[in-house]
C-alpha atoms as a PDB file:
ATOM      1  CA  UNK A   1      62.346 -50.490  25.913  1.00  0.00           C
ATOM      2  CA  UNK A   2      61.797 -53.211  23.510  1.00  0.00           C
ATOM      3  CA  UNK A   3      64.386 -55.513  22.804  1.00  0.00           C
ATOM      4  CA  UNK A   4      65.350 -54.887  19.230  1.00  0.00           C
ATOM      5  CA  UNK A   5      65.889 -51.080  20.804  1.00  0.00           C
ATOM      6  CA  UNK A   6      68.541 -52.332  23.474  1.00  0.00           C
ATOM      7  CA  UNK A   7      70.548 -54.170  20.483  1.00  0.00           C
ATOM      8  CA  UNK A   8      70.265 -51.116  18.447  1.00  0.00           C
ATOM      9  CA  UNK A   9      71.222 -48.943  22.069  1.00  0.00           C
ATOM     10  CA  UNK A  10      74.563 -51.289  22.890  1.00  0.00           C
ATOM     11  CA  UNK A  11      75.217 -51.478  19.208  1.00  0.00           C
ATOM     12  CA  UNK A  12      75.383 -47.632  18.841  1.00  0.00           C
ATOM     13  CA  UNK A  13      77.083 -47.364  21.873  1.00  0.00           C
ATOM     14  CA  UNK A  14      79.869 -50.033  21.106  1.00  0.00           C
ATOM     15  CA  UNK A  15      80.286 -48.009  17.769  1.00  0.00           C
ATOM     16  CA  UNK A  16      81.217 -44.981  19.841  1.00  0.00           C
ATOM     17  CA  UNK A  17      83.526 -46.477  21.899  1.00  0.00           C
ATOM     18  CA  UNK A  18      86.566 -44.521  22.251  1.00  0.00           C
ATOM     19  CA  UNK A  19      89.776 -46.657  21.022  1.00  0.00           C
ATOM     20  CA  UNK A  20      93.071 -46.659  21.758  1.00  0.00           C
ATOM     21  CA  UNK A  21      95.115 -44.019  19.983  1.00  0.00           C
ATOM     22  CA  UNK A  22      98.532 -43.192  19.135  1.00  0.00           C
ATOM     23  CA  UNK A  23      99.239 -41.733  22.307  1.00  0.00           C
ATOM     24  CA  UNK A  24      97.952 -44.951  24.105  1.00  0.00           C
ATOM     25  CA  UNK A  25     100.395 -47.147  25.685  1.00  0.00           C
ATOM     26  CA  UNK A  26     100.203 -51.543  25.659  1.00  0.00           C
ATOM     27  CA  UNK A  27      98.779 -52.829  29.154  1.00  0.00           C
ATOM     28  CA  UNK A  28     100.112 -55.696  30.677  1.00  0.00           C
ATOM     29  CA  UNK A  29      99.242 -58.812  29.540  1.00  0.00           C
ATOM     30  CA  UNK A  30      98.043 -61.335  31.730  1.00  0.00           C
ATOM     31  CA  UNK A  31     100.745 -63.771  30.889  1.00  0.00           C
ATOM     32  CA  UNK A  32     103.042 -60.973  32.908  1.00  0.00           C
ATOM     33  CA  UNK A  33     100.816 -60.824  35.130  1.00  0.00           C
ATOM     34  CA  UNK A  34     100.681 -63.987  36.175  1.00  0.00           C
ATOM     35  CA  UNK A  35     104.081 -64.096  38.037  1.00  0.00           C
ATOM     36  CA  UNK A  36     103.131 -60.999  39.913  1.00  0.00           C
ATOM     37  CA  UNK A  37     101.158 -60.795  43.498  1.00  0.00           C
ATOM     38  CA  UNK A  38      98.331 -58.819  42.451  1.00  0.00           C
ATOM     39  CA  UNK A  39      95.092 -57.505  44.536  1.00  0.00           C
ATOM     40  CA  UNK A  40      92.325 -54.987  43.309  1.00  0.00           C
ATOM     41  CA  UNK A  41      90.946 -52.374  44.675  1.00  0.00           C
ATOM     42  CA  UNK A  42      88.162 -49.479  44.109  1.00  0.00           C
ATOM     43  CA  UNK A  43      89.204 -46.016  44.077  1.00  0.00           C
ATOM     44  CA  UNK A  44      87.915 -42.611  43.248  1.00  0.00           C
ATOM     45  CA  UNK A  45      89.973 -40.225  41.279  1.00  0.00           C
ATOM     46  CA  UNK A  46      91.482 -38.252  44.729  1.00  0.00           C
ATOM     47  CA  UNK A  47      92.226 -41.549  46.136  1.00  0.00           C
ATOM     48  CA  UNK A  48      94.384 -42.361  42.455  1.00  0.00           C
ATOM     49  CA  UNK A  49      96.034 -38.738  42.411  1.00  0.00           C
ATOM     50  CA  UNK A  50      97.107 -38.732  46.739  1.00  0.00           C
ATOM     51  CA  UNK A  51     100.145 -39.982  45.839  1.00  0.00           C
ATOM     52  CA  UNK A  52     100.158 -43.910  45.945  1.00  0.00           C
ATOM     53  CA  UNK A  53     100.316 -44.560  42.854  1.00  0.00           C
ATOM     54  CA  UNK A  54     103.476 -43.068  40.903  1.00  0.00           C
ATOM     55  CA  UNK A  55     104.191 -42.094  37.578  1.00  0.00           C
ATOM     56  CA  UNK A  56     101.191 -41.020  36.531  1.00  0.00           C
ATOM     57  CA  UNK A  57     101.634 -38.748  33.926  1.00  0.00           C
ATOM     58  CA  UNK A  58      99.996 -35.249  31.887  1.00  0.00           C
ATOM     59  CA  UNK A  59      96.818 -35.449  33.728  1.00  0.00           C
ATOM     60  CA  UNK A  60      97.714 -31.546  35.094  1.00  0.00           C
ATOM     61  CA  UNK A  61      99.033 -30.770  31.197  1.00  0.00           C
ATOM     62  CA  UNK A  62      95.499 -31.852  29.765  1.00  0.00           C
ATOM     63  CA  UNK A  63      93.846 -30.116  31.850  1.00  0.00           C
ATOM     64  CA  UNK A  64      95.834 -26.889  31.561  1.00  0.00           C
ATOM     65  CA  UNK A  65      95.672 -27.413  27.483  1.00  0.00           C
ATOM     66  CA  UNK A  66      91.455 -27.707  28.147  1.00  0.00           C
ATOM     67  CA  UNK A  67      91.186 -24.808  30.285  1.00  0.00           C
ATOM     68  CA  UNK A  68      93.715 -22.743  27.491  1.00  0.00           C
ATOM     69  CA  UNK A  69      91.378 -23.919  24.889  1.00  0.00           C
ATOM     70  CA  UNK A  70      94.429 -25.638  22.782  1.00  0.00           C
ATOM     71  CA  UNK A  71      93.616 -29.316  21.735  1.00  0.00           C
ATOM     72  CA  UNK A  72      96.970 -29.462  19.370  1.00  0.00           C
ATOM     73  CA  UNK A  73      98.484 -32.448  21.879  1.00  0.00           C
ATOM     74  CA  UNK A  74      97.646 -35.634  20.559  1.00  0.00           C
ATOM     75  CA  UNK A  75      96.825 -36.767  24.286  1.00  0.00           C
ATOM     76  CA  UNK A  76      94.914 -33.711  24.976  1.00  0.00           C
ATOM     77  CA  UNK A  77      92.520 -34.755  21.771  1.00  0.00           C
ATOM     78  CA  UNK A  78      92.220 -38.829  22.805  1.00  0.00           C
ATOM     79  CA  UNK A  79      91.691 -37.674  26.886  1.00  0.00           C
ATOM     80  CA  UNK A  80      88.676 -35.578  25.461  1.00  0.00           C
ATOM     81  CA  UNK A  81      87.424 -38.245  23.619  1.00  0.00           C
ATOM     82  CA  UNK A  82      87.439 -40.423  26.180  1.00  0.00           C
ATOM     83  CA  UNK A  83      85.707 -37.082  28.359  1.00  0.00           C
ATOM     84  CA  UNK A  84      82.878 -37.027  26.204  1.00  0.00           C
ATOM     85  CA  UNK A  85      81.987 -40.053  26.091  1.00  0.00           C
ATOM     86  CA  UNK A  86      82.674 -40.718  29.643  1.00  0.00           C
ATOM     87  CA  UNK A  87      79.777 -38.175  30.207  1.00  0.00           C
ATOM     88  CA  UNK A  88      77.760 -39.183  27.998  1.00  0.00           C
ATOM     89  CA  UNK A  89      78.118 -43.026  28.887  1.00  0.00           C
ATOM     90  CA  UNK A  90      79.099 -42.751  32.753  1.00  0.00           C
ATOM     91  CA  UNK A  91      77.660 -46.632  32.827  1.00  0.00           C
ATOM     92  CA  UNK A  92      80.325 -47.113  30.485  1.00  0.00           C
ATOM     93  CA  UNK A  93      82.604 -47.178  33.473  1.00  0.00           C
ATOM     94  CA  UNK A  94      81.546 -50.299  35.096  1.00  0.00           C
ATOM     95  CA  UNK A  95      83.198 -51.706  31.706  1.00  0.00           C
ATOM     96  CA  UNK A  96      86.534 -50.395  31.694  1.00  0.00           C
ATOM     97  CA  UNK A  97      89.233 -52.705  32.005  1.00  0.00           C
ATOM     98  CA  UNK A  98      91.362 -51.875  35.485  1.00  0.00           C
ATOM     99  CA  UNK A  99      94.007 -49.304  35.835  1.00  0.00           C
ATOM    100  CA  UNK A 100      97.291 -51.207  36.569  1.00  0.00           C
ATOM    101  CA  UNK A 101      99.943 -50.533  38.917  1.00  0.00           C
ATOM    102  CA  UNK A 102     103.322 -52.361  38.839  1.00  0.00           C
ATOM    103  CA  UNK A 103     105.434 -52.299  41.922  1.00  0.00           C
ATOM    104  CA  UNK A 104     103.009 -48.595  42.785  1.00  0.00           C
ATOM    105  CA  UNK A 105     103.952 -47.054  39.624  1.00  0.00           C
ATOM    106  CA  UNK A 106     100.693 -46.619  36.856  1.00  0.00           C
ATOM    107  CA  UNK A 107     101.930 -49.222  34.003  1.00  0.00           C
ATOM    108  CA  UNK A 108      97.973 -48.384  32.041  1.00  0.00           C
ATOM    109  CA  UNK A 109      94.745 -46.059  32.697  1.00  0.00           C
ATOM    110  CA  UNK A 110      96.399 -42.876  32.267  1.00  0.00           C
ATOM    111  CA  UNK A 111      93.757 -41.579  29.784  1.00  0.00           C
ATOM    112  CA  UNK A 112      90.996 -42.621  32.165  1.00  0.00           C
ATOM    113  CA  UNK A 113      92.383 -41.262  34.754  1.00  0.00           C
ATOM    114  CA  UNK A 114      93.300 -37.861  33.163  1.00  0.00           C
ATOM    115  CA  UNK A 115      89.045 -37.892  31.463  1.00  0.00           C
ATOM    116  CA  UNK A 116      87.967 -38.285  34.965  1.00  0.00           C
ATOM    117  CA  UNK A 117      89.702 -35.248  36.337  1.00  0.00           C
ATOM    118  CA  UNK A 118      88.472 -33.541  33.484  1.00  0.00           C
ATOM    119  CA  UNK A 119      85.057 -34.165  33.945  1.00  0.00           C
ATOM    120  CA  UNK A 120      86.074 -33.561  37.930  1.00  0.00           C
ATOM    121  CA  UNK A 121      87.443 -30.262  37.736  1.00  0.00           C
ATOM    122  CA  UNK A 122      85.913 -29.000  34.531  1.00  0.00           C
ATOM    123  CA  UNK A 123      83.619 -30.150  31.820  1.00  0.00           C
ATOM    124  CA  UNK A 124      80.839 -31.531  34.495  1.00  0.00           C
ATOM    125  CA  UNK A 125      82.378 -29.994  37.729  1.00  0.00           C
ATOM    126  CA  UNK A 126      78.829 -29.514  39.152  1.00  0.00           C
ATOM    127  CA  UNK A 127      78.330 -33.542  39.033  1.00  0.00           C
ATOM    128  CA  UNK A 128      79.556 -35.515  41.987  1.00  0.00           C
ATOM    129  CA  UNK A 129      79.630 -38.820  40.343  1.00  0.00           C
ATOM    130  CA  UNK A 130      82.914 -38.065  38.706  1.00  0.00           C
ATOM    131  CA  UNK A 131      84.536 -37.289  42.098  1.00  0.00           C
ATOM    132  CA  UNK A 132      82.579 -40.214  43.662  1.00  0.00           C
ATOM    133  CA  UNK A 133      82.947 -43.028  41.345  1.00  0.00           C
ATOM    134  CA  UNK A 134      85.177 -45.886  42.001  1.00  0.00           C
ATOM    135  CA  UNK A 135      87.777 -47.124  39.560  1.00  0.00           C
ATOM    136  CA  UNK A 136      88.848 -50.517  39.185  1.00  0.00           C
ATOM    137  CA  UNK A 137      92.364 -50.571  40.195  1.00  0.00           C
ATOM    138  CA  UNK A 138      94.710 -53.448  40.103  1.00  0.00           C
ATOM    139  CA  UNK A 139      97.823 -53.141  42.249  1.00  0.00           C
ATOM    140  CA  UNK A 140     100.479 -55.961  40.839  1.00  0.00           C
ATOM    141  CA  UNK A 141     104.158 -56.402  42.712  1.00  0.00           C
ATOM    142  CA  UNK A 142     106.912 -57.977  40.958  1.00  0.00           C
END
């Protein structure tokens, strides 16, 4: 591949870049993070949903709303999004910013994790990436 094709390649792909919706919380910043202990870590999706990590919320709703066919939850619509293009763009992953966790309770990454367990459990089931990859997780304590 040329190199004007890989310009044209990321730009397309940074076009299609899922953004935050209304349904999307704030992260962190790293000013409020900077009074906090915090270590990373690299987890796959059963390692996020075993019960560490609290709070995590509608991953179970989304996919219930998926496998009912109703995309009328403004969640539901931006975790699909995010599903899509996930599959489409799995190298997309090594990009994402981390998943945080204040004090073990999810504070941001609830979309991405609720589009991985999508693609996990239905849209690309057959595919053991999505139960294999690792997600950058960030686990900060106040």
């Amino acid at each position: 591949m040329g190199r004007l094709e890989k310009i044209k390649r990321i730009l397309r792909e940074e076009v299609n870049v899922p953004q935050p919706g209304e349904s999307s919380g704030k992260p962190i910043s790293q000013e409020e993070k900077s009074d906090m202990e915090c270590n990373t870590e690299y987890l796959n999706i059963n390692e996020i949903l075993d019960g560490r990590i609290k709070g995590i919320p509608y991953y179970m709703e989304v996919l219930e709303d998926v496998l009912k066919k109703d995309y009328s939850w403004e969640v539901t619509k931006k975790v699909m999004e995010y599903a899509k293009y996930m599959k489409s763009n799995p190298e997309s992953l090594k990009n994402l910013p981390p998943i945080i966790v204040i004090d073990d309770k999810l504070q941001d990454g609830a979309h991405r994790i609720s589009a991985i367990l999508l693609l996990d459990q239905y849209m690309d089931r057959n595919n053991p990436f999505w139960d294999d990859v690792k997600l950058k997780v960030e686990f900060c304590y106040t």
